[in-house]
PDB file of N, CA and C in Angstrom:
ATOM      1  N   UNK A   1      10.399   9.493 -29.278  1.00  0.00           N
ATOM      2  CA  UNK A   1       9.596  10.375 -28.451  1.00  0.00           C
ATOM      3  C   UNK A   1      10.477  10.872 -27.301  1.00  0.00           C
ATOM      4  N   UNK A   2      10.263  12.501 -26.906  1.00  0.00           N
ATOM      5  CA  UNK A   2      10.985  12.552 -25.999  1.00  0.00           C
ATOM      6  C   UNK A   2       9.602  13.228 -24.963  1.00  0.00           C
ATOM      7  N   UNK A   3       9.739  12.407 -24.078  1.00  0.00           N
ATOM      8  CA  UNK A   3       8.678  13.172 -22.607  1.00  0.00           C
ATOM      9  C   UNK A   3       9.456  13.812 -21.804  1.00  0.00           C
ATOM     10  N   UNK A   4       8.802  14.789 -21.579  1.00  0.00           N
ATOM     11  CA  UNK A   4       9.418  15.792 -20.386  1.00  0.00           C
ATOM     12  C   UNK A   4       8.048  15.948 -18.921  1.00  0.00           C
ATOM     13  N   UNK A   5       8.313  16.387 -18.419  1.00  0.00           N
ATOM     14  CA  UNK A   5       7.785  16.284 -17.162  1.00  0.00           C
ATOM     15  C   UNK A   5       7.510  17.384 -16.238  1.00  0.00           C
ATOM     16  N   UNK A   6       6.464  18.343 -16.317  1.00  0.00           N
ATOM     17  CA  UNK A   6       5.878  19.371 -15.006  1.00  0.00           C
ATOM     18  C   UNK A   6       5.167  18.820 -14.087  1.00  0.00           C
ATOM     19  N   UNK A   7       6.309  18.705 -12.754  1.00  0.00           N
ATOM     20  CA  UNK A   7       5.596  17.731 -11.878  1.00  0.00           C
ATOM     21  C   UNK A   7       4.704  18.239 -10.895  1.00  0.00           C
ATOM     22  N   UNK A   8       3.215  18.100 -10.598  1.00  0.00           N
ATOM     23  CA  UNK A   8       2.465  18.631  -9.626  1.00  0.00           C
ATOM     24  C   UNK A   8       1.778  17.999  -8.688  1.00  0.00           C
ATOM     25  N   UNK A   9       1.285  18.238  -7.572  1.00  0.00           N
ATOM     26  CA  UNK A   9       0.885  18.005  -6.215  1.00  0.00           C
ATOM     27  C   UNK A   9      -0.205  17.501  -6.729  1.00  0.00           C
ATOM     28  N   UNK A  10      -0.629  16.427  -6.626  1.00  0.00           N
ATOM     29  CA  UNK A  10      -1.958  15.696  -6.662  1.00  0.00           C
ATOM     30  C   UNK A  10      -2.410  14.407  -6.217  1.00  0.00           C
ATOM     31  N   UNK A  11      -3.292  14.009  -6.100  1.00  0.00           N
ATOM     32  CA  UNK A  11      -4.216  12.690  -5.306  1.00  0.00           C
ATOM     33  C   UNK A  11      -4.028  11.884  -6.540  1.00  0.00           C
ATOM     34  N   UNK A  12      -4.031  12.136  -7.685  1.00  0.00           N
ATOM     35  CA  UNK A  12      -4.534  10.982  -8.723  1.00  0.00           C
ATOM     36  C   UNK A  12      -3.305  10.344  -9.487  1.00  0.00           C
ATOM     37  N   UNK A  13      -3.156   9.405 -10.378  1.00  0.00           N
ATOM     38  CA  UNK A  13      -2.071   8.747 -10.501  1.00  0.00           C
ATOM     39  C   UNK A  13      -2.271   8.901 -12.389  1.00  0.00           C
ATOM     40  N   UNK A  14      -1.243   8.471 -13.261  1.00  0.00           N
ATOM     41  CA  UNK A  14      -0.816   8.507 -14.240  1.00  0.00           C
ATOM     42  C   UNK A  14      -0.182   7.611 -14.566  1.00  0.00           C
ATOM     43  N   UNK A  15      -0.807   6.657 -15.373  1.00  0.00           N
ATOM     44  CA  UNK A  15      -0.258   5.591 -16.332  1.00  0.00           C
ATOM     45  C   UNK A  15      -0.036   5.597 -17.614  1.00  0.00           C
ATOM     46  N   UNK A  16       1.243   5.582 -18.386  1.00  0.00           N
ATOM     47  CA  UNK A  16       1.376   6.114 -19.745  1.00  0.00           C
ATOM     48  C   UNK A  16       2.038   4.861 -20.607  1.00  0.00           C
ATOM     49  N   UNK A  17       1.632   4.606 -21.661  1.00  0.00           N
ATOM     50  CA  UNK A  17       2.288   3.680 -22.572  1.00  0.00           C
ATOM     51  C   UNK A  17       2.288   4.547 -24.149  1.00  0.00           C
ATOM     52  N   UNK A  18       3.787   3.999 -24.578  1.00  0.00           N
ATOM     53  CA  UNK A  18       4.059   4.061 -25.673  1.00  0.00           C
ATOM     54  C   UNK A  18       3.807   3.309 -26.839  1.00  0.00           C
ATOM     55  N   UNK A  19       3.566   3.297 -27.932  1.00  0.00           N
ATOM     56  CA  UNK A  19       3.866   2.782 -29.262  1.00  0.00           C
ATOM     57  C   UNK A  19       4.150   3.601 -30.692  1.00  0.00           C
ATOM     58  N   UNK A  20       5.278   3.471 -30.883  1.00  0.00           N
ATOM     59  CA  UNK A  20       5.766   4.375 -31.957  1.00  0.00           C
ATOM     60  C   UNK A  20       5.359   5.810 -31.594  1.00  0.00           C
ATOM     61  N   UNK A  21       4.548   6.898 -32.367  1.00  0.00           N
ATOM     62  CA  UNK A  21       4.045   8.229 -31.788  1.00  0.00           C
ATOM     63  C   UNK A  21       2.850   7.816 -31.612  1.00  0.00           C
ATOM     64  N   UNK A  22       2.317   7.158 -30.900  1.00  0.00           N
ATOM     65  CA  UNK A  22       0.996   7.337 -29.887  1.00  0.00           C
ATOM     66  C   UNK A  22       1.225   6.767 -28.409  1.00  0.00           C
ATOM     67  N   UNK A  23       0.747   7.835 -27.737  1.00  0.00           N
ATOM     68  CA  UNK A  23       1.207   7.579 -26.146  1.00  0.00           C
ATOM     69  C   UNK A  23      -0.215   7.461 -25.558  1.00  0.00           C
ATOM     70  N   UNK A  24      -0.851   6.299 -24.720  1.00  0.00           N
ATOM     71  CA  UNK A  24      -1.672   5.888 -23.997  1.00  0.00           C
ATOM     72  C   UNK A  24      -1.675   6.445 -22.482  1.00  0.00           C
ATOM     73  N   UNK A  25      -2.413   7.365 -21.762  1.00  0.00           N
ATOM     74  CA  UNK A  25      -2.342   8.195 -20.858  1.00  0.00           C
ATOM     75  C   UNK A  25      -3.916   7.626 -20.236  1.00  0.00           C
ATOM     76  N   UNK A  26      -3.721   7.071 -19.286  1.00  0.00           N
ATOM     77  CA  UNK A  26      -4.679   6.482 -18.140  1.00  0.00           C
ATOM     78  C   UNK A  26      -5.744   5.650 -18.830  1.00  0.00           C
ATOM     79  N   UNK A  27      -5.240   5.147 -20.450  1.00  0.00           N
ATOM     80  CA  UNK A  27      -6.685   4.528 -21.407  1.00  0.00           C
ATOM     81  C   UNK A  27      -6.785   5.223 -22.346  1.00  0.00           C
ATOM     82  N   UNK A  28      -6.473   6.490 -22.441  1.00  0.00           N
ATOM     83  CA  UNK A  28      -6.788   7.199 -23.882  1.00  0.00           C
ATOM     84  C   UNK A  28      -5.847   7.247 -24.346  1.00  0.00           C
ATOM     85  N   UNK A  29      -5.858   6.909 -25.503  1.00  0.00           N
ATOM     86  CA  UNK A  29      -4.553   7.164 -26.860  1.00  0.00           C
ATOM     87  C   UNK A  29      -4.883   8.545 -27.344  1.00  0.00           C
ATOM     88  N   UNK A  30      -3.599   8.976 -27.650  1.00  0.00           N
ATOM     89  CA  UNK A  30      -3.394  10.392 -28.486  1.00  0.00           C
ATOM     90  C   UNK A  30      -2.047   9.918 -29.559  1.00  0.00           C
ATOM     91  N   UNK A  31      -2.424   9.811 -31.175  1.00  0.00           N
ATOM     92  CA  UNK A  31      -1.613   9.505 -31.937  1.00  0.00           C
ATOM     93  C   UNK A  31      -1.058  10.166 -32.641  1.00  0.00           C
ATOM     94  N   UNK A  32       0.202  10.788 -32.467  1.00  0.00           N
ATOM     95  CA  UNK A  32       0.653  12.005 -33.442  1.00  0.00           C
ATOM     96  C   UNK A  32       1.503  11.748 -34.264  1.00  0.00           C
ATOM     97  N   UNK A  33       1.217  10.194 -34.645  1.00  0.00           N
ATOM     98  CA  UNK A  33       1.869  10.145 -36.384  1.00  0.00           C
ATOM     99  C   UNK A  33       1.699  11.046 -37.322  1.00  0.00           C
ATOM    100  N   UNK A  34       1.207  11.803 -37.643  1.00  0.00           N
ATOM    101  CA  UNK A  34       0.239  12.621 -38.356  1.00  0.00           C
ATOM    102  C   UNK A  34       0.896  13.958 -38.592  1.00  0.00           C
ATOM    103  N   UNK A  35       1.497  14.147 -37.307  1.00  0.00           N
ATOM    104  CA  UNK A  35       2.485  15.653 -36.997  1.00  0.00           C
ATOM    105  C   UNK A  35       3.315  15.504 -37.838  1.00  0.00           C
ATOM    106  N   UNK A  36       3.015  16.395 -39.206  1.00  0.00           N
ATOM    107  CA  UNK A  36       4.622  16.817 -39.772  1.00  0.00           C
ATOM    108  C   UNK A  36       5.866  16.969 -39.032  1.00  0.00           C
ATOM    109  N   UNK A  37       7.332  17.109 -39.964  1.00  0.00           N
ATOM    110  CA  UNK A  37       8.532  17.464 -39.579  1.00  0.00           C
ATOM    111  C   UNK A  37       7.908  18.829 -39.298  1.00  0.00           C
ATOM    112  N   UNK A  38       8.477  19.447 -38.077  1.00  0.00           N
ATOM    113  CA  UNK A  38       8.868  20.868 -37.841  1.00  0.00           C
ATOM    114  C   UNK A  38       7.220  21.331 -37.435  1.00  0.00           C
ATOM    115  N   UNK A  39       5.870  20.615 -36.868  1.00  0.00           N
ATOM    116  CA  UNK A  39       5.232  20.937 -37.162  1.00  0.00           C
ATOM    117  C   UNK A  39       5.255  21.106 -35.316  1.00  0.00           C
ATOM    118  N   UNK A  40       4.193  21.955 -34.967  1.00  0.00           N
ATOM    119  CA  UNK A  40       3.355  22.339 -33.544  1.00  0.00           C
ATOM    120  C   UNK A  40       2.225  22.218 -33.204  1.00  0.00           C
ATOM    121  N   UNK A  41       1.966  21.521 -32.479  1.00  0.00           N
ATOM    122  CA  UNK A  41       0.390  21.663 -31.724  1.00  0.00           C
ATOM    123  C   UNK A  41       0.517  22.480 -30.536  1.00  0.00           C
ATOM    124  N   UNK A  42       0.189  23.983 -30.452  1.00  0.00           N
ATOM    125  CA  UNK A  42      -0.211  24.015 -29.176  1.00  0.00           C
ATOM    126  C   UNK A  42      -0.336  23.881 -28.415  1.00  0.00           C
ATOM    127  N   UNK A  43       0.200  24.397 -27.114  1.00  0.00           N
ATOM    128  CA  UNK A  43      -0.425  24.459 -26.028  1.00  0.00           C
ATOM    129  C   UNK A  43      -1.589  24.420 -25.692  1.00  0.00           C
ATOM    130  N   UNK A  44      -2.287  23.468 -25.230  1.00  0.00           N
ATOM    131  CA  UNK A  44      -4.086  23.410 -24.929  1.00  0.00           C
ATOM    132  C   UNK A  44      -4.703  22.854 -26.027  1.00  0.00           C
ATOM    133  N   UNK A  45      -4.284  22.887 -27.358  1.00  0.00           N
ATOM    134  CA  UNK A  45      -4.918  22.352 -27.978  1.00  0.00           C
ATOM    135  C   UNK A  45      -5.244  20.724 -28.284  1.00  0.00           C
ATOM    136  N   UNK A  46      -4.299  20.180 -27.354  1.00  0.00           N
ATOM    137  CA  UNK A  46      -4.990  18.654 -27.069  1.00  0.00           C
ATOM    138  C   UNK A  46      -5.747  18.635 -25.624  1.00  0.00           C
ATOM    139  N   UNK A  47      -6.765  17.875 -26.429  1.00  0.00           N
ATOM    140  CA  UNK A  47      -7.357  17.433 -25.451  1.00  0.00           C
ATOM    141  C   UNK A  47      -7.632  16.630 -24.042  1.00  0.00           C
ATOM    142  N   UNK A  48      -6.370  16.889 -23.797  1.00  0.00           N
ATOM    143  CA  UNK A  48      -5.605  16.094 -22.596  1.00  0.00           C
ATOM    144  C   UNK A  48      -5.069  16.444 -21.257  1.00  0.00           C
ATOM    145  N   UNK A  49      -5.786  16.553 -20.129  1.00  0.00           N
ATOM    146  CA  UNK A  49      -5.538  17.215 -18.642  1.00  0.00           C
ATOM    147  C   UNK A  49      -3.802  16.858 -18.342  1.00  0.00           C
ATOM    148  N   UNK A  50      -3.394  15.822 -19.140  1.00  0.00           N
ATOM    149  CA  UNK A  50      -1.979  15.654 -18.959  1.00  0.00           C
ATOM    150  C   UNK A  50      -0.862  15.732 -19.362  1.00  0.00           C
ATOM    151  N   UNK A  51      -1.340  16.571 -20.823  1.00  0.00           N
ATOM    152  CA  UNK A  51       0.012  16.870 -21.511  1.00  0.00           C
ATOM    153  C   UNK A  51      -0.216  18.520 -21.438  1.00  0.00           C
ATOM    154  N   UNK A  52       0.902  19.135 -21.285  1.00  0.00           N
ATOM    155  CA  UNK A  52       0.496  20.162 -20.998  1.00  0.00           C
ATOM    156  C   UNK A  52       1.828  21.219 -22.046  1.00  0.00           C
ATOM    157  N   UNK A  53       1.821  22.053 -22.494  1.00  0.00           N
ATOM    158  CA  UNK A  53       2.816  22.897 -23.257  1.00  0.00           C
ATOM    159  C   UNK A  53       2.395  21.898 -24.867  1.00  0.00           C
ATOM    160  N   UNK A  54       3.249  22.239 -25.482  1.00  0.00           N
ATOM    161  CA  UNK A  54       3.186  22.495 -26.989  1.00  0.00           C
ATOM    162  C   UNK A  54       3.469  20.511 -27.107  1.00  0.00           C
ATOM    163  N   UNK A  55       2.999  19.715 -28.084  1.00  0.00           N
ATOM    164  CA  UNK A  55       3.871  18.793 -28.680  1.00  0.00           C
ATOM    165  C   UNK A  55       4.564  18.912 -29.994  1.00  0.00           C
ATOM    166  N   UNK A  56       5.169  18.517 -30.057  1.00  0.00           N
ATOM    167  CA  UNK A  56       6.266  18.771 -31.376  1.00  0.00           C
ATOM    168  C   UNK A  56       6.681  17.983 -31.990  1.00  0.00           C
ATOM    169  N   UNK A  57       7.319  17.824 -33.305  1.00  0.00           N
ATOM    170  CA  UNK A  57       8.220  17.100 -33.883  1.00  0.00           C
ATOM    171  C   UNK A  57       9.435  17.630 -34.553  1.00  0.00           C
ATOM    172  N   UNK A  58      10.211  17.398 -33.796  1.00  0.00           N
ATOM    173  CA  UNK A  58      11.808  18.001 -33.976  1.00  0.00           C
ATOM    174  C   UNK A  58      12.631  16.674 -34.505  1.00  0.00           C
ATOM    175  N   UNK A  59      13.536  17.383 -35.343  1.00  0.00           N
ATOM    176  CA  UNK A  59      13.864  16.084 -36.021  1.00  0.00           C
ATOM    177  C   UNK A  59      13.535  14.206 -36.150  1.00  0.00           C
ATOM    178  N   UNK A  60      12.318  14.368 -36.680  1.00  0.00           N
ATOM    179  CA  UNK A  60      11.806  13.620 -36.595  1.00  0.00           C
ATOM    180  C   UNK A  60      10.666  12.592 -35.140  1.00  0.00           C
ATOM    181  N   UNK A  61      10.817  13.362 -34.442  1.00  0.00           N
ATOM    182  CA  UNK A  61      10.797  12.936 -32.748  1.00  0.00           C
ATOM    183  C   UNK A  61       9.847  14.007 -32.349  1.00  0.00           C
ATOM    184  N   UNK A  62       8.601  12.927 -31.613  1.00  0.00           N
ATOM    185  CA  UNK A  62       7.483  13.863 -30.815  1.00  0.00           C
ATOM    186  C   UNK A  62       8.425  14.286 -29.629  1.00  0.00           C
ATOM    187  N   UNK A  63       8.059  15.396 -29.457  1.00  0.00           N
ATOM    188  CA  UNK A  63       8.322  16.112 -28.058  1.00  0.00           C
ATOM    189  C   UNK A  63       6.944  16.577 -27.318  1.00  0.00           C
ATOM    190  N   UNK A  64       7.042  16.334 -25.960  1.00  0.00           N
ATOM    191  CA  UNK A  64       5.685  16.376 -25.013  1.00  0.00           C
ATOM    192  C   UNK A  64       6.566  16.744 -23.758  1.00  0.00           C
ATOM    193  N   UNK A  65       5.102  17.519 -23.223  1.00  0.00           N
ATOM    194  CA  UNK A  65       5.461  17.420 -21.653  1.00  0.00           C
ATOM    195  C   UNK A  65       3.946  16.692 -20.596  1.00  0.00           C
ATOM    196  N   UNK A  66       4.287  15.727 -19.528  1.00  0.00           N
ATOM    197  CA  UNK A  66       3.164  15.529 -19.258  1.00  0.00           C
ATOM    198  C   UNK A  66       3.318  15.721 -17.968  1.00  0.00           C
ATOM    199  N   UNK A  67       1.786  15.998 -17.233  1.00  0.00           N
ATOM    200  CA  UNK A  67       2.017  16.426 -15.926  1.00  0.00           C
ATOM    201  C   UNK A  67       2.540  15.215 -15.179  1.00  0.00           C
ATOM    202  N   UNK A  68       3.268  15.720 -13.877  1.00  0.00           N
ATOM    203  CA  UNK A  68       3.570  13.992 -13.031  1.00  0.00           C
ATOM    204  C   UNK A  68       3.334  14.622 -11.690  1.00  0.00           C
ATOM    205  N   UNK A  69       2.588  13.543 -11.733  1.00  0.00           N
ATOM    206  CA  UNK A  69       1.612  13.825 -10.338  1.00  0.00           C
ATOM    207  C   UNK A  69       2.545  12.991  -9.356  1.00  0.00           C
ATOM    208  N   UNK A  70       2.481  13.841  -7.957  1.00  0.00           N
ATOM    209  CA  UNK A  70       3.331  13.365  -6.665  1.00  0.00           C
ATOM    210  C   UNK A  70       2.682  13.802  -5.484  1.00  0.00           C
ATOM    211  N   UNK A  71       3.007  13.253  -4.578  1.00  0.00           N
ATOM    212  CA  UNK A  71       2.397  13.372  -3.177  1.00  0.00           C
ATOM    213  C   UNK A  71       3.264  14.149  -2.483  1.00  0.00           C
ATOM    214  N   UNK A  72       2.915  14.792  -1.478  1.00  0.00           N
ATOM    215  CA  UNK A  72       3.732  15.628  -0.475  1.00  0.00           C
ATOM    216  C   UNK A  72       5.018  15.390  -0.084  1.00  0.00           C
ATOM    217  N   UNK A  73       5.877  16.186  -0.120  1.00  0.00           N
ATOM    218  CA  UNK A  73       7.559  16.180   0.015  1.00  0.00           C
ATOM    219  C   UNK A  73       7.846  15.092  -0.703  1.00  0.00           C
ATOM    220  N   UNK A  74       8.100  15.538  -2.273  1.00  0.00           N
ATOM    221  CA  UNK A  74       8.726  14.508  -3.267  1.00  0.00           C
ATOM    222  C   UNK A  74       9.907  14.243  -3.686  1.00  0.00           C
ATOM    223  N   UNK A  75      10.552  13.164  -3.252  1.00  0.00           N
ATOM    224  CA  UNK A  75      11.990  13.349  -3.528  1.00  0.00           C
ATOM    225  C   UNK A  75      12.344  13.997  -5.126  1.00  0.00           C
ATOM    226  N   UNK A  76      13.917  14.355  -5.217  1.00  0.00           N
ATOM    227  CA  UNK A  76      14.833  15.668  -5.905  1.00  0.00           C
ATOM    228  C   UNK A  76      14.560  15.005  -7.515  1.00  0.00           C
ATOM    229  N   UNK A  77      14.070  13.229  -7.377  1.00  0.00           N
ATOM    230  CA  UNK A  77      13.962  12.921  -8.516  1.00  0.00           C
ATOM    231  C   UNK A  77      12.827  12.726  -8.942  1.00  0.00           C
ATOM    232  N   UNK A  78      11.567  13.365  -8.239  1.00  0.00           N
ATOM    233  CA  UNK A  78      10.656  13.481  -8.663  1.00  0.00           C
ATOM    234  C   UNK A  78      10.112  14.699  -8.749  1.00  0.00           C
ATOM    235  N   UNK A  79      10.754  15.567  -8.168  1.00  0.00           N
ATOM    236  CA  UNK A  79      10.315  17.059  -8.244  1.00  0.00           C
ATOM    237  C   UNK A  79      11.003  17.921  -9.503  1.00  0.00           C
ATOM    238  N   UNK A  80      12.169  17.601  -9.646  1.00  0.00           N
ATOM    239  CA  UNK A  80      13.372  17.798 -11.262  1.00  0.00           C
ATOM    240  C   UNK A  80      13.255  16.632 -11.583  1.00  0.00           C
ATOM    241  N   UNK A  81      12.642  15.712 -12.107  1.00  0.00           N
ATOM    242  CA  UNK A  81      12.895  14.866 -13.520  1.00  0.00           C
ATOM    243  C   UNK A  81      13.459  15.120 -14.350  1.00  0.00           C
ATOM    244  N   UNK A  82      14.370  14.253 -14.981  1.00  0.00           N
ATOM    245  CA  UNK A  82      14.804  13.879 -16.171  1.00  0.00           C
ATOM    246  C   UNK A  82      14.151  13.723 -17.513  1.00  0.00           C
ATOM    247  N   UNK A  83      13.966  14.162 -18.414  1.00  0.00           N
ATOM    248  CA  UNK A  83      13.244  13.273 -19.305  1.00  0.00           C
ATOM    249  C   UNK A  83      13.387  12.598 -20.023  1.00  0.00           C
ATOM    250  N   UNK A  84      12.521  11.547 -20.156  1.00  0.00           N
ATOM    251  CA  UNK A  84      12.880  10.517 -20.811  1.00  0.00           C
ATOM    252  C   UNK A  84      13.237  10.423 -22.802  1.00  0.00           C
ATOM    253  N   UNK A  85      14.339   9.693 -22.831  1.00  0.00           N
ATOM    254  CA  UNK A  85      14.489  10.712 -23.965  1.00  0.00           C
ATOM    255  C   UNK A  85      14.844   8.788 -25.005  1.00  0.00           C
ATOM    256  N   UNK A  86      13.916   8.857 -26.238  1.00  0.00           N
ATOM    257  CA  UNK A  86      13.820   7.952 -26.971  1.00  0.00           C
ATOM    258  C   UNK A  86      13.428   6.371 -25.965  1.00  0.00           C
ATOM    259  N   UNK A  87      11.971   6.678 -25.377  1.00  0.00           N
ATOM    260  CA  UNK A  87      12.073   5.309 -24.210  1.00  0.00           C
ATOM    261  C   UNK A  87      11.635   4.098 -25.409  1.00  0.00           C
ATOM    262  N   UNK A  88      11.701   3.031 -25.239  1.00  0.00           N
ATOM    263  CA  UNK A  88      11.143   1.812 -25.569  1.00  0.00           C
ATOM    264  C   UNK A  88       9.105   1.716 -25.703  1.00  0.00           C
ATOM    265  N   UNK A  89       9.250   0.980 -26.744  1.00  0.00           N
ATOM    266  CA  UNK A  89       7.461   0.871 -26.741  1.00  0.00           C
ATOM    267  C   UNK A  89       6.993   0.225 -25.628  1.00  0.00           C
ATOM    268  N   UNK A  90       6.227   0.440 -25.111  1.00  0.00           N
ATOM    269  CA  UNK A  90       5.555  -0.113 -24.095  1.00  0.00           C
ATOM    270  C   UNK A  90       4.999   0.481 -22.673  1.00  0.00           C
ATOM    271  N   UNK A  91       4.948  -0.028 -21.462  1.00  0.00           N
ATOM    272  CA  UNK A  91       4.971   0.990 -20.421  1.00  0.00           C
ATOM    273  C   UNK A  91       5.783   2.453 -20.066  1.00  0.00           C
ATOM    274  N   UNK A  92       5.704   3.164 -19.924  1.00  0.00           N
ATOM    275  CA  UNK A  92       6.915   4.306 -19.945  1.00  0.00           C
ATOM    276  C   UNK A  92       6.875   4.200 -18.149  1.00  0.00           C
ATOM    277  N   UNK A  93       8.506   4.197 -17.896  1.00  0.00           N
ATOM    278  CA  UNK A  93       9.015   4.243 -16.389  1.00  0.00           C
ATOM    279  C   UNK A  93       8.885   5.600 -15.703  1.00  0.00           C
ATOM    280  N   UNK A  94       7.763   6.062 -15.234  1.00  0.00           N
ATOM    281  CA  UNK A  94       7.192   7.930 -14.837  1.00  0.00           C
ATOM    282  C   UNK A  94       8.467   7.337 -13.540  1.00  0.00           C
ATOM    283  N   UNK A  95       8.854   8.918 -13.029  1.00  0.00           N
ATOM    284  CA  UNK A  95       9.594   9.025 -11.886  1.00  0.00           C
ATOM    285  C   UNK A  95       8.542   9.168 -10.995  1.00  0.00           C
ATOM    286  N   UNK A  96       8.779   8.257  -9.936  1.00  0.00           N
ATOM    287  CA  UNK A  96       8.082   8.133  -8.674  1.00  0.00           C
ATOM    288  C   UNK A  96       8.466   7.754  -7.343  1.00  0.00           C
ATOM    289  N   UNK A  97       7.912   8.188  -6.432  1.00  0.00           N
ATOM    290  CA  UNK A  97       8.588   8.029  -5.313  1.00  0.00           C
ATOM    291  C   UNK A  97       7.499   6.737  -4.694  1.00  0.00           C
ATOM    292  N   UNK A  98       8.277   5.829  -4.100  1.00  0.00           N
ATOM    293  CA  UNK A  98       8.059   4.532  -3.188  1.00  0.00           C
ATOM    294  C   UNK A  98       6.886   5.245  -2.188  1.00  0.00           C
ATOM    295  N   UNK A  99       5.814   4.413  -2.121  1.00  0.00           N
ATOM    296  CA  UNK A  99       4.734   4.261  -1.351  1.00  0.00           C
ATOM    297  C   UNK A  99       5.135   4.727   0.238  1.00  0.00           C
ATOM    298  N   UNK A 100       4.767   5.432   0.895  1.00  0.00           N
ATOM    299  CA  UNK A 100       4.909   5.495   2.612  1.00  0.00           C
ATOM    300  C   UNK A 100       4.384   4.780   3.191  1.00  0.00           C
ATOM    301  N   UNK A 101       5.707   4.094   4.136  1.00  0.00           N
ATOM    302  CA  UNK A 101       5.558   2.908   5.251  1.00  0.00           C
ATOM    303  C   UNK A 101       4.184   3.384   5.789  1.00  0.00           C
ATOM    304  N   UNK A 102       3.828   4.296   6.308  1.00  0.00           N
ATOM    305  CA  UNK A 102       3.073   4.835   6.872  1.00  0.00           C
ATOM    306  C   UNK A 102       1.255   4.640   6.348  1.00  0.00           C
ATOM    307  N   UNK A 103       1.652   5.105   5.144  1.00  0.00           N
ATOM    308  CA  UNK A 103       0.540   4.899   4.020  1.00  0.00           C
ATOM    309  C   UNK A 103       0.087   3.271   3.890  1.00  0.00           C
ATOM    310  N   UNK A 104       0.825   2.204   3.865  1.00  0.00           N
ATOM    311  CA  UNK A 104       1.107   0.813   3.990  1.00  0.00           C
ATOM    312  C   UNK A 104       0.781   0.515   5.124  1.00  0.00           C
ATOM    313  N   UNK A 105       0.478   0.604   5.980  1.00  0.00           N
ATOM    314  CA  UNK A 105      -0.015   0.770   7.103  1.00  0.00           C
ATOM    315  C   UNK A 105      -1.231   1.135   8.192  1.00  0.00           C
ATOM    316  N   UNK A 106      -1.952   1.969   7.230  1.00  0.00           N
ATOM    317  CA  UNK A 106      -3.204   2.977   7.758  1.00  0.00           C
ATOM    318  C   UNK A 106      -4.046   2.255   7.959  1.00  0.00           C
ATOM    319  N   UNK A 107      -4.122   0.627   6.760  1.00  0.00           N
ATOM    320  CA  UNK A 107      -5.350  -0.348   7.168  1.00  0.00           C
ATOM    321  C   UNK A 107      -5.301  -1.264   8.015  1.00  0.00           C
ATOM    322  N   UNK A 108      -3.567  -1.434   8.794  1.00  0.00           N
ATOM    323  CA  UNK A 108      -3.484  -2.345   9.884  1.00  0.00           C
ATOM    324  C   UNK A 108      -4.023  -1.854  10.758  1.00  0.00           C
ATOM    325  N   UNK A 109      -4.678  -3.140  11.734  1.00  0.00           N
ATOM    326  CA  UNK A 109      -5.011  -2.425  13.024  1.00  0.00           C
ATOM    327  C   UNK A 109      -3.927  -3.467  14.364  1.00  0.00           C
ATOM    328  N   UNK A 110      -4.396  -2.305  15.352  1.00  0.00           N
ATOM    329  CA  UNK A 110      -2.542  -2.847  16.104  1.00  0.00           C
ATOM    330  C   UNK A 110      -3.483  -3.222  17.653  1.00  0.00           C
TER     331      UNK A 110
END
């Protein structure tokens, strides 16, 4: 599987796991064993607020893009991601930026 990444400004968070071609996105599985060689799904045509552009299978290998949600002024490696390219089954490592001291903080009282 290769994930790619359109990263956008948002409040809500994204948890994704792998197994073979089905990727688990906040609890819901989407399984695209099924996708022929050389085959396309559409843009929009999954049913999924988080994958967004076409998925594919290019030589043998789903290709996706999923949204990655970030908070205000996101560091260079979360705003251009990398994508992750053949990750391991299991949790997938989303690029993210470290919690604000600040944010860590809001429920102390001083």
């Amino acid at each position: 599987m290769r994930v790619s990444f359109s990263p956008q400004r948002r409040n809500d968070a994204l948890k994704a796991h792998k197994s073979g071609d089905i990727i688990t996105l906040n609890g819901e599985s989407f399984d695209f064993s099924e996708l022929p060689a050389g085959a396309t799904i559409p843009a929009g045509e999954v049913p999924c607020e988080w994958i967004v552009g076409p998925v594919e299978r290019i030589d043998g290998e789903i290709h996706l893009t999923l949204i990655l949600p970030h908070g205000p002024n996101p560091s260079s490696a979360v705003a251009s991601p990398a994508p992750l390219v053949s990750p391991p089954d299991g949790v997938l490592d989303l690029p993210r930026d470290p919690r604000a001291v600040e944010e860590e903080t809001d429920d102390v009282e001083t």
